[in-house]
Protein backbone atom coordinates (compact mmCIF):
# COMPACT_ATOMS: atom_id res chain seq x y z
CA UNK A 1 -73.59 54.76 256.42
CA UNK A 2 -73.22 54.88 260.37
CA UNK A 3 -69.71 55.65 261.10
CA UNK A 4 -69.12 53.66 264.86
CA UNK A 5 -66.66 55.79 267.22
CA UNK A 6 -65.21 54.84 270.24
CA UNK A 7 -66.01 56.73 273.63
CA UNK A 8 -64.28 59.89 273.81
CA UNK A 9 -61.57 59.97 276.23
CA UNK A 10 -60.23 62.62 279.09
CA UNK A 11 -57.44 62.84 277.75
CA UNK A 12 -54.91 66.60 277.59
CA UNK A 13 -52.71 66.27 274.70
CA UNK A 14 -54.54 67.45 271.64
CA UNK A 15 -53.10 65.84 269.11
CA UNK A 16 -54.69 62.47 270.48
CA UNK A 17 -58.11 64.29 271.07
CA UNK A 18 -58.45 64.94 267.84
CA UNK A 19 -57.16 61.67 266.22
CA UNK A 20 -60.35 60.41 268.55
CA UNK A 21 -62.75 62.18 266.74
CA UNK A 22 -61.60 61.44 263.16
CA UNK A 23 -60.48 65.23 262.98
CA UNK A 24 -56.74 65.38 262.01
CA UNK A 25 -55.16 68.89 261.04
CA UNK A 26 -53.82 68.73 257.41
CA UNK A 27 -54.38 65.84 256.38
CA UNK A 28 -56.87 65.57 253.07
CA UNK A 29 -59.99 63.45 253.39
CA UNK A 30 -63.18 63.14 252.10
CA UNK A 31 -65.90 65.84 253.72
CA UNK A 32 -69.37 64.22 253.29
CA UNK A 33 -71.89 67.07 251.83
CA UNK A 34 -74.63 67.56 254.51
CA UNK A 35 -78.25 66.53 253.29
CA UNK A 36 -80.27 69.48 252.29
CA UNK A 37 -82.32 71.53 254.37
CA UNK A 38 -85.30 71.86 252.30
CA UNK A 39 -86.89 69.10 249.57
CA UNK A 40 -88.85 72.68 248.12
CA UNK A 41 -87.44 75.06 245.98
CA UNK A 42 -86.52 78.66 247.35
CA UNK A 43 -84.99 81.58 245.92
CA UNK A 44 -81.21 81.15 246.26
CA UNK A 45 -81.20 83.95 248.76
CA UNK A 46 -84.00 82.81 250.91
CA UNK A 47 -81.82 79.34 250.91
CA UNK A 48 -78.99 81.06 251.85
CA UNK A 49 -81.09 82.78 254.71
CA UNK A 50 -82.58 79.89 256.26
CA UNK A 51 -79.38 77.71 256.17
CA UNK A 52 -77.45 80.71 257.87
CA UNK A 53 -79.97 81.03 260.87
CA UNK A 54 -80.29 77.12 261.02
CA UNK A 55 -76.55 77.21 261.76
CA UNK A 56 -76.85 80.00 264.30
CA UNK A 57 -79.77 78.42 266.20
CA UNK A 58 -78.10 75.11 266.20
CA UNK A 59 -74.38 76.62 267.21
CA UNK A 60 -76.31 78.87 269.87
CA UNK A 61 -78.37 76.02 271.75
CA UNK A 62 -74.95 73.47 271.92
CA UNK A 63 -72.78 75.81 273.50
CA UNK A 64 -75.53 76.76 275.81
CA UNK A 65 -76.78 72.91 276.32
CA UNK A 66 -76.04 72.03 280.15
CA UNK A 67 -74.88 75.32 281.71
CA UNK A 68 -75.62 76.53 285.09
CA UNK A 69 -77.53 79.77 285.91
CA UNK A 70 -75.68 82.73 284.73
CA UNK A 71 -72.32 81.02 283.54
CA UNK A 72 -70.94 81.93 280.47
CA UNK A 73 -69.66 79.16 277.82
CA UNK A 74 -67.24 81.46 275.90
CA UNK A 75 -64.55 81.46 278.36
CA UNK A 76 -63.97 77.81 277.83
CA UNK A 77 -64.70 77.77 274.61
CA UNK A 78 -62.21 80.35 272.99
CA UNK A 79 -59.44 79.03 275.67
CA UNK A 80 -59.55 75.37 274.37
CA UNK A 81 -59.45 77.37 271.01
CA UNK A 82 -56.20 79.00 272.45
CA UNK A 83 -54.69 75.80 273.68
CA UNK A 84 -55.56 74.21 270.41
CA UNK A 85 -53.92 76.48 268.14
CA UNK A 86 -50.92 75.83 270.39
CA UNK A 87 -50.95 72.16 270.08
CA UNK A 88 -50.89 72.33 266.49
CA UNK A 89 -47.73 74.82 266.36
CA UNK A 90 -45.76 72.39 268.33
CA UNK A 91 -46.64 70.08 265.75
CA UNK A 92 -46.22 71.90 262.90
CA UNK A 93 -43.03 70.68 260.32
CA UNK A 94 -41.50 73.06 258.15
CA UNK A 95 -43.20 75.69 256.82
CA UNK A 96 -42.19 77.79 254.26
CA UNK A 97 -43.34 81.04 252.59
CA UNK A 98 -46.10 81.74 249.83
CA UNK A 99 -49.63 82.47 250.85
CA UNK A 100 -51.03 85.27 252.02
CA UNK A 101 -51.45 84.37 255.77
CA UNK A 102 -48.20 83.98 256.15
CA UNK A 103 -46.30 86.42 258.64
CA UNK A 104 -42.86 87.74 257.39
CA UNK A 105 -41.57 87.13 260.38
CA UNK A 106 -42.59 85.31 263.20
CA UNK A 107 -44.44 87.31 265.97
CA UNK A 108 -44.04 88.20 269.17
CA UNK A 109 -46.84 87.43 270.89
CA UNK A 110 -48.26 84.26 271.59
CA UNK A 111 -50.69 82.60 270.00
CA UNK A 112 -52.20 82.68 273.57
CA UNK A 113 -52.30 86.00 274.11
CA UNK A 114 -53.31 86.54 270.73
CA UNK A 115 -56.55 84.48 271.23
CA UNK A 116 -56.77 86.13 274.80
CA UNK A 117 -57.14 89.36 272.50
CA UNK A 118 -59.44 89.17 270.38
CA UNK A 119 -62.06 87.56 273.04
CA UNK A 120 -61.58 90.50 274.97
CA UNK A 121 -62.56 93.07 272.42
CA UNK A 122 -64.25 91.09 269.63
CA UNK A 123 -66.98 90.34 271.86
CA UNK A 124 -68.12 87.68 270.04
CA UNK A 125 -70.17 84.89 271.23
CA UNK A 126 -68.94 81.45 272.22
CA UNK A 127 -70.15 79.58 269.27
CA UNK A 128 -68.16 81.83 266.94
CA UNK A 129 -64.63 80.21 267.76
CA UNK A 130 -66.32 76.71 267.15
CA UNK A 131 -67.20 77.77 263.28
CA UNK A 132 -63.63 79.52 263.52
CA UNK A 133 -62.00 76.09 264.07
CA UNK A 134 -63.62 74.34 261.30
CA UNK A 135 -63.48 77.09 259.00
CA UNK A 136 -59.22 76.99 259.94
CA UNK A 137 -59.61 72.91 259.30
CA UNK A 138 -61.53 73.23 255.89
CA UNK A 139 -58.86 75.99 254.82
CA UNK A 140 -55.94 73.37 255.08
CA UNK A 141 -57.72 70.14 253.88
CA UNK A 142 -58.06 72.03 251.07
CA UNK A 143 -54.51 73.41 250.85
CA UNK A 144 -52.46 70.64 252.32
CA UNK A 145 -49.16 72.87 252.10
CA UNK A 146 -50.78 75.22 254.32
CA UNK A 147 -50.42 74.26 257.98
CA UNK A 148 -50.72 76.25 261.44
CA UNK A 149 -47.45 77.50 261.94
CA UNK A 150 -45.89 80.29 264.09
CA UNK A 151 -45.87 82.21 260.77
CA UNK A 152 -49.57 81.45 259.76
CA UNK A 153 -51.50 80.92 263.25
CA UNK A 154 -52.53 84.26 263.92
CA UNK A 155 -53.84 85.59 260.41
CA UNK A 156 -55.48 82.26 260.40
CA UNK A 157 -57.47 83.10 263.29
CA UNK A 158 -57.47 86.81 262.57
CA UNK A 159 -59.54 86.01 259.35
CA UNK A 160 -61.49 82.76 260.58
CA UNK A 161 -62.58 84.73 263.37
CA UNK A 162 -63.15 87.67 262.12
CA UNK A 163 -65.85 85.92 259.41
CA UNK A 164 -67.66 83.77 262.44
CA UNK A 165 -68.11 86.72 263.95
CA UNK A 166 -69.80 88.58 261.02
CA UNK A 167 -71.50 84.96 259.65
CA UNK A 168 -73.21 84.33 263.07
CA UNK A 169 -73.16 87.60 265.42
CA UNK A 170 -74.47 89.63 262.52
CA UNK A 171 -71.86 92.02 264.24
CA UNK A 172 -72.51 95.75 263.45
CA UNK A 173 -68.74 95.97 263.41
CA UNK A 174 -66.94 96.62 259.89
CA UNK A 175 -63.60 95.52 259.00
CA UNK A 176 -62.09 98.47 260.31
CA UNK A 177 -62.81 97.42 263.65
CA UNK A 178 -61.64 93.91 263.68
CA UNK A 179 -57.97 94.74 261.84
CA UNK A 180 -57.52 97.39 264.46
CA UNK A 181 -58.04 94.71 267.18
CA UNK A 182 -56.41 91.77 265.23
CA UNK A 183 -53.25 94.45 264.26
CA UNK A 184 -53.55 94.15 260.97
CA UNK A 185 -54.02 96.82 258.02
CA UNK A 186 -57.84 97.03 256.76
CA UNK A 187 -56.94 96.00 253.57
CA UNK A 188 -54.87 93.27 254.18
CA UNK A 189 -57.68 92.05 256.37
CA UNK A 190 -59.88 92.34 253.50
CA UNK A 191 -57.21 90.52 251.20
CA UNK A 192 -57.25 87.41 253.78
CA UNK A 193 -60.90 87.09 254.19
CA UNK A 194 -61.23 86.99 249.97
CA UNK A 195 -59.03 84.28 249.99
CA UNK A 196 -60.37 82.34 252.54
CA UNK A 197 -63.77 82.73 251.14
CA UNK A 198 -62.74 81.66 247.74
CA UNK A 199 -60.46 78.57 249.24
CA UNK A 200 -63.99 77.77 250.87
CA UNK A 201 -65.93 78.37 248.37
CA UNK A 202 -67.93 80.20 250.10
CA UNK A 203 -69.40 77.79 252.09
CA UNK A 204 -69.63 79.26 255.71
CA UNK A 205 -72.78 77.15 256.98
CA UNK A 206 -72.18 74.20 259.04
CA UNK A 207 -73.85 71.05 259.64
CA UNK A 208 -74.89 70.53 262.92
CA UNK A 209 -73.11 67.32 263.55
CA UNK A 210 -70.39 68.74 262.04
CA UNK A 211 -70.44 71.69 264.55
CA UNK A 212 -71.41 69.49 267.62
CA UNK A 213 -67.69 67.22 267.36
CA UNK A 214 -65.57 70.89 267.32
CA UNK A 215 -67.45 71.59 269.98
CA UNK A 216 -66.94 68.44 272.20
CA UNK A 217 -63.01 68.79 271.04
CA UNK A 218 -62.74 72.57 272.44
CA UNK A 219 -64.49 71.96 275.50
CA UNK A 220 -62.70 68.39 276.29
CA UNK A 221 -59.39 70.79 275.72
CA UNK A 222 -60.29 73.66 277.90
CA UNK A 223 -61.56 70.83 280.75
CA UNK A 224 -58.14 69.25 279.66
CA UNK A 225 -56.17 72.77 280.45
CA UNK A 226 -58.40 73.19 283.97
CA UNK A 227 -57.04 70.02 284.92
CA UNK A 228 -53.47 71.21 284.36
């Protein structure tokens, strides 16, 4: 079944970008399973292994599809990431305690700055903040009490991030590394990226379609914050 959308729009606020695309933050809906890869059978791990550089092929040729000579796609991307995050705080309701990626108190600094952070020293390429955006999604379709929150925002992306980057960098960093950068302690790092996993199921590949509309949203938001 051929699902018809309408022509995406310029438009700034998030909230409406993403009602556009059929993507809306905590709401439950059905995820459609993505056909498999492969009619033959394969070891489990050699599965595993082809689906994981299938994603990273396809994630690395759409966020370098139509750049000039020289420009770099991860500025834009992780700053429509940024403004994103920041969208969905203002629209956050009430959120109250009792899951682990939520911050005892709220935090000083910006989700903004946060994000601003962690590109600086993660290092990570572009693509890696599109699979942390749907991995963030995924994670509260599947716990509709959870939403993005000033309380939750930044472990959310902490973790999300932190897992892109070690799913499709094939970083040589350990967990060490990213809790110093994201502030948190190693082990509670370690705690959030269990529970993630499990929440998940472990399912960290993407489908490329899948990948290719968080990717349009990101970079219509980063356009949308040029603009501004």
């Amino acid at each position: 079944v051929v699902l018809a959308r309408a022509a995406p729009q310029p438009l700034a606020m998030a909230q409406v970008i993403m009602e556009a695309d059929g993507m809306e933050f905590g709401r439950r809906c059905q995820l459609v399973s993505p056909p498999p890869l492969s009619c033959t059978m394969q070891p489990r791990g050699q599965m595993q292994a082809a689906r994981r550089e299938q994603t990273r092929a396809h994630a690395s040729e759409r966020c370098g599809a139509g750049l000039g000579a020289g420009r770099r796609p991860s500025g834009e991307i992780w700053e429509g990431c940024a403004r994103l995050l920041e969208q969905l705080v203002t629209m956050a309701e009430a959120d109250g305690h009792g899951s682990p990626f939520h911050s005892a108190t709220r935090p000083l600094e910006s989700i903004s700055c946060y994000t601003a952070r962690l590109h600086r020293y993660f290092g990570c390429s572009a693509e890696c903040y599109v699979l942390a955006l749907i991995y963030i999604d995924r994670m509260i379709k599947q716990q509709p009490l959870l939403v993005v929150s000033t309380l939750t925002c930044h472990r959310l992306l902490a973790c999300a991030l932190t897992l892109a980057a070690k799913f499709q960098d094939d970083t040589p960093h350990g967990t060490r590394f990213y809790a110093k950068v994201c502030g948190i302690p190693a082990m509670e790092l370690g705690t959030l990226e269990r529970a993630m996993l499990s929440t998940l199921g472990y399912r960290m590949n993407v489908h490329p379609e899948e990948f290719e509309s968080y990717r349009a949203i990101l970079s219509r938001v980063a356009s949308a914050c040029i603009r501004e």
